[in-house]
Protein backbone atom coordinates (compact mmCIF):
# COMPACT_ATOMS: atom_id res chain seq x y z
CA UNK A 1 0.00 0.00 0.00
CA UNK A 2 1.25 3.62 -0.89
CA UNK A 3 0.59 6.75 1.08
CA UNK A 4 1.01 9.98 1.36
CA UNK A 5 2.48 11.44 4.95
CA UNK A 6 1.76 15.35 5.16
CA UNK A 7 3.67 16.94 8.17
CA UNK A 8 6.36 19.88 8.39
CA UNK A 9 7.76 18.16 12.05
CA UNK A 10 10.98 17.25 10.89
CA UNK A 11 11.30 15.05 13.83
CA UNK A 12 7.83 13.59 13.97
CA UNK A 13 7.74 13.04 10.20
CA UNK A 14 11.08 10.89 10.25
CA UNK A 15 9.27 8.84 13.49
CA UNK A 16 6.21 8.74 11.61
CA UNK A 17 7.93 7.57 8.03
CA UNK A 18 10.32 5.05 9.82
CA UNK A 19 7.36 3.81 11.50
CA UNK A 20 4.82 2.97 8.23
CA UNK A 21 7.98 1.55 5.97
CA UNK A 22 9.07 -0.50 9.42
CA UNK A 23 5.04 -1.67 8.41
CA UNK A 24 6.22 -2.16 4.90
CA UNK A 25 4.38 0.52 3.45
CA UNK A 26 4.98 2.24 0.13
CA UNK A 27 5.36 6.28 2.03
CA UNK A 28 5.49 9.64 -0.05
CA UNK A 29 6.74 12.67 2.51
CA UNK A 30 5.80 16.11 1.97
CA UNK A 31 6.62 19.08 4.26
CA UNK A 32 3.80 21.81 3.07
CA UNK A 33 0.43 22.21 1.85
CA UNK A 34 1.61 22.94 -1.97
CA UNK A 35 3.38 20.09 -2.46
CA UNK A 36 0.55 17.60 -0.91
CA UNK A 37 -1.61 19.38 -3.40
CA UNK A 38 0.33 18.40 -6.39
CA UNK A 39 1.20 14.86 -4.80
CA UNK A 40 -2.46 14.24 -4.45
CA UNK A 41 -2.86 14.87 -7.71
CA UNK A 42 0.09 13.50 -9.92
CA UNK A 43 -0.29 9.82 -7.69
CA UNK A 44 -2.18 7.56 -6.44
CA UNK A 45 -2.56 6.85 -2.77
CA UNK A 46 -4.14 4.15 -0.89
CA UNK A 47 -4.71 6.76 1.77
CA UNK A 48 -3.25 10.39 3.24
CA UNK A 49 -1.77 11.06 6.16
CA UNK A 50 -2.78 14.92 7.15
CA UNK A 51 -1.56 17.30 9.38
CA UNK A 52 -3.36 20.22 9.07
CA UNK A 53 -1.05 23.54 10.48
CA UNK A 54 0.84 23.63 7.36
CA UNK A 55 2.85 25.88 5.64
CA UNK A 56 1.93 27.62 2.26
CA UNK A 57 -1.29 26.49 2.63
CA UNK A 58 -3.63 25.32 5.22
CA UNK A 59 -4.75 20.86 5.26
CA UNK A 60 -8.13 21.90 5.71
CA UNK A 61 -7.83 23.87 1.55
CA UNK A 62 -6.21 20.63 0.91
CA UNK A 63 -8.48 18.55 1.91
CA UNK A 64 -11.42 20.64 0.11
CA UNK A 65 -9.55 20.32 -2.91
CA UNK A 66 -8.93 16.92 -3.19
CA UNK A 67 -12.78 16.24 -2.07
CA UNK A 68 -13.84 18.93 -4.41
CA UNK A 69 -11.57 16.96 -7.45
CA UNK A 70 -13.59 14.01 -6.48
CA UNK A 71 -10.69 12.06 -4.92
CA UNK A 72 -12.16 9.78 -2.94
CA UNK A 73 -8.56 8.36 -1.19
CA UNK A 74 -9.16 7.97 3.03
CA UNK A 75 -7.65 10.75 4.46
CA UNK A 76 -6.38 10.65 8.18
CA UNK A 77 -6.16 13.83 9.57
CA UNK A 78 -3.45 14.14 12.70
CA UNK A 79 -2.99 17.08 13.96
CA UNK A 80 -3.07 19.37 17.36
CA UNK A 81 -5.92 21.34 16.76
CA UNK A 82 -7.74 19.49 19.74
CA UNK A 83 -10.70 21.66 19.36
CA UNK A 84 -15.01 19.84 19.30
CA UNK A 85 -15.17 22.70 16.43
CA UNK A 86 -12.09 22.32 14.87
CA UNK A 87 -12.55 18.34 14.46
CA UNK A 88 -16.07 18.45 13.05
CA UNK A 89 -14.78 21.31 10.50
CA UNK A 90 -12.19 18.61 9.80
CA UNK A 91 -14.24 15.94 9.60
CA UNK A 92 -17.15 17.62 7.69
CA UNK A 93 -14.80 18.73 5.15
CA UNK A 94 -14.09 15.62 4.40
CA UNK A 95 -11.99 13.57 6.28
CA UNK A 96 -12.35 10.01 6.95
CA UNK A 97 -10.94 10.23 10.77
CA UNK A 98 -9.12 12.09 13.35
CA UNK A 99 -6.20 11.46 15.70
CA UNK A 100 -5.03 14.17 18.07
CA UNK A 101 -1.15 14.66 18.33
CA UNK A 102 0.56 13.65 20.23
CA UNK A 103 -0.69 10.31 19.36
CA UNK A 104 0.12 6.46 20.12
CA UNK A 105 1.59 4.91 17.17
CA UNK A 106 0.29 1.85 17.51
CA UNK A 107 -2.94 3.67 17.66
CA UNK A 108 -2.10 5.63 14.69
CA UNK A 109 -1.14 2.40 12.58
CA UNK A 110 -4.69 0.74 14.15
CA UNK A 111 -6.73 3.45 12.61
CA UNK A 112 -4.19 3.43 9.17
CA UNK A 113 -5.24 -0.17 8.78
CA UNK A 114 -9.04 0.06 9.71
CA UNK A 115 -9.50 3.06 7.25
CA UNK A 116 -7.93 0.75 4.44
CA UNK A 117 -10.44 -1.96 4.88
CA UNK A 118 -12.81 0.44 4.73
CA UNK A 119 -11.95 1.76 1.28
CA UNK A 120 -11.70 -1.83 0.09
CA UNK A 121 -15.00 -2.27 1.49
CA UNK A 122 -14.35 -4.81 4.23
CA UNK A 123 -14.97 -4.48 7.99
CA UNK A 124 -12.96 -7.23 9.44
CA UNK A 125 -9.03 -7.68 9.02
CA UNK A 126 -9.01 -11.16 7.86
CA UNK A 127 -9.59 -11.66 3.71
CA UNK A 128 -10.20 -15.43 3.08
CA UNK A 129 -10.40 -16.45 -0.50
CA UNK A 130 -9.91 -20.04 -2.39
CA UNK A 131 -8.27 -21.49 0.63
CA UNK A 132 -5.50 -18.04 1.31
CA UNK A 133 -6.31 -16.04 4.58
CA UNK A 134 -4.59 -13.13 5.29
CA UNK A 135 -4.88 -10.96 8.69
CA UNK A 136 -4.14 -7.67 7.83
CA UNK A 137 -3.59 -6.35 11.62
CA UNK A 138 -0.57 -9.42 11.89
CA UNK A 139 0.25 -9.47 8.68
CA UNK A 140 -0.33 -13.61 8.80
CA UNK A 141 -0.78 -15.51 6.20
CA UNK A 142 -2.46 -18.95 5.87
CA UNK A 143 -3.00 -21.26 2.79
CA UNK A 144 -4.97 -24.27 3.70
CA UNK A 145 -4.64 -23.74 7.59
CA UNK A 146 -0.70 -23.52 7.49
CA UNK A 147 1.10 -20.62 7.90
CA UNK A 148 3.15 -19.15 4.85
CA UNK A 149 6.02 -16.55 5.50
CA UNK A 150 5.19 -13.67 2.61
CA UNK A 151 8.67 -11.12 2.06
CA UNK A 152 7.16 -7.70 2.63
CA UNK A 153 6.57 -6.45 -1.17
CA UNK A 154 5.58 -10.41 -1.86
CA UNK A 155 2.92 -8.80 0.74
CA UNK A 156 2.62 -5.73 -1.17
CA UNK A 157 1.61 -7.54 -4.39
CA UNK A 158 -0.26 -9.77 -3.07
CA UNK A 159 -3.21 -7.73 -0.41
CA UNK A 160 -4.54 -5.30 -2.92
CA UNK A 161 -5.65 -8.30 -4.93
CA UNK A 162 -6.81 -10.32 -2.65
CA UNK A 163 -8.80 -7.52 -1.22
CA UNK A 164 -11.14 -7.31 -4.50
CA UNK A 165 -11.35 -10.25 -6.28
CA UNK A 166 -11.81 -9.87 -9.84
CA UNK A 167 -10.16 -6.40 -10.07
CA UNK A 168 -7.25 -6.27 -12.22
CA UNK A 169 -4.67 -4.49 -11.74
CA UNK A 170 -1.58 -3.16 -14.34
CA UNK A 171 1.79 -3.88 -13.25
CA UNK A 172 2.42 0.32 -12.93
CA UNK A 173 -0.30 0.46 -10.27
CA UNK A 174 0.99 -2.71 -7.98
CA UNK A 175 4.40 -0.76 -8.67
CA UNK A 176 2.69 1.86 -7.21
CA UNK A 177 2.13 -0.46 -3.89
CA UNK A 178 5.47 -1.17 -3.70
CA UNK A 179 7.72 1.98 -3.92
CA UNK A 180 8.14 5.59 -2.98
CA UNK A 181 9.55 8.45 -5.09
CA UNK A 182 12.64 7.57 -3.69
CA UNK A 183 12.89 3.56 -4.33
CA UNK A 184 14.77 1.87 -7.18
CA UNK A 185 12.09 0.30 -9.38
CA UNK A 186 13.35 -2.46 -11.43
CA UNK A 187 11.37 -3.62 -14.85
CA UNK A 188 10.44 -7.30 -13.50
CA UNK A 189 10.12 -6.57 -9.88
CA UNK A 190 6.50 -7.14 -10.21
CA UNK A 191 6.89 -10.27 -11.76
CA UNK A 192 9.36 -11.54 -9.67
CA UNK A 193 7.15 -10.81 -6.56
CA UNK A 194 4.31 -12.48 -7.98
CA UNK A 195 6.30 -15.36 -8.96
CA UNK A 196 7.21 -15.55 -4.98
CA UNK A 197 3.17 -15.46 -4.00
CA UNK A 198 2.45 -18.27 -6.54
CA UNK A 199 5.55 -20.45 -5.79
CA UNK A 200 4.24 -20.12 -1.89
CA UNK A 201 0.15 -20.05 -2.38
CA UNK A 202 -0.59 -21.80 -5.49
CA UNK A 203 0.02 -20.83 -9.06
CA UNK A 204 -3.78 -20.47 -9.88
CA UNK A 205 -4.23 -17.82 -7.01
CA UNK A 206 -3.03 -15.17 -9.11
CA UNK A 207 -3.67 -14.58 -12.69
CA UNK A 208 -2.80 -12.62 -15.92
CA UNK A 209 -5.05 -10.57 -17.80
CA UNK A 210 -2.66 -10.65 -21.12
CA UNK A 211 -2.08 -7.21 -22.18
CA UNK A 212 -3.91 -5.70 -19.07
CA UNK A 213 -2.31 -6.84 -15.95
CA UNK A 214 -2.93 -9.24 -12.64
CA UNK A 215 -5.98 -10.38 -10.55
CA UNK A 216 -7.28 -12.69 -7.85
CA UNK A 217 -10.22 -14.60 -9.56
CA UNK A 218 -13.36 -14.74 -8.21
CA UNK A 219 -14.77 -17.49 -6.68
């Protein structure tokens, strides 16, 4: 998964961003409100990580903006503004949810991974399809009721699939779940990742869509 962390705290962006890529997320960091702007709109984010006290430009315009584009990515809003007011403005201008700084990480990476399910349209953090269960909380994996060690971008690959069965997806957007602006991408790492998944789950779990991309079958 690939997100966006918004926050001009030099020192509680580089906790935050060692944090989610510790998780084995995919993280974008931008200092001000102009560049999450144009991030928000040149990429595509599983979800936003928003402070709000910004400089150049408020999170609240941001968030209008993006909501007002139609962007429909969960955005987290964490900021100090500890306000009853000040959180309903946030959250009726579009945010998906609200964590007050200073926060508990493991708080902060609870409500990361709920909001996620969400937006795949799931409530519960276990995804069980054609005999693969994954717990997205522990980051388990089962096929067949033993457990199977995934490498973290093996991971990567393989949730956003699993989460919608029958999507397909092109080999730029997983690429998209697996690095940051800042990552090496090389021209087979898909492939070689899903080659892991299938020599470790099954070759039949998942598929090519010839001149389209990858997906998890339907039942």
């Amino acid at each position: 998964m690939r997100l966006l962390l918004v926050e001009d705290d030099t020192m509680i962006g580089e906790a935050v961003l060692d944090l989610l890529r510790a998780e084995h997320y995919a993280v974008d960091w931008v200092r001000d409100g102009e560049m999450a702007s144009t991030a928000a709109q040149a990429e595509a984010y599983d979800l936003i990580l928003l402070d709000l006290g910004l400089p150049r430009r408020d999170g609240l315009d941001v968030l209008r903006e993006l909501r007002a584009r139609r962007n429909r990515v969960p955005v987290l809003i964490a900021t100090a503004r500890d306000s009853v007011q000040q959180r309903v403005q946030g959250l009726d201008a579009g945010a998906d949810d609200y964590i007050l700084k200073p926060y508990d990480l493991d708080e902060l990476l609870a409500r990361i991974r709920a909001l996620l399910r969400r937006a795949a349209g799931r409530a519960e953090p276990v995804y069980e399809h054609l005999g693969v269960s994954i717990n997205t909380a522990t980051r388990e994996v089962m096929a067949n009721g033993e457990p199977v060690v995934l490498s973290a971008r093996e991971w990567a690959v393989l949730e956003p699939l699993i989460a919608r069965p029958g999507r397909v997806l092109s080999r730029a957007q997983l690429e998209e779940k697996l690095y940051g602006w800042k990552d090496d991408v090389s021209s087979n790492a898909v492939e070689v990742y899903i080659h892991g998944v299938r020599k470790k789950l099954g070759a039949s779990l998942i598929q090519n869509v010839r001149g389209v991309g990858y997906m998890v079958p339907k039942a």
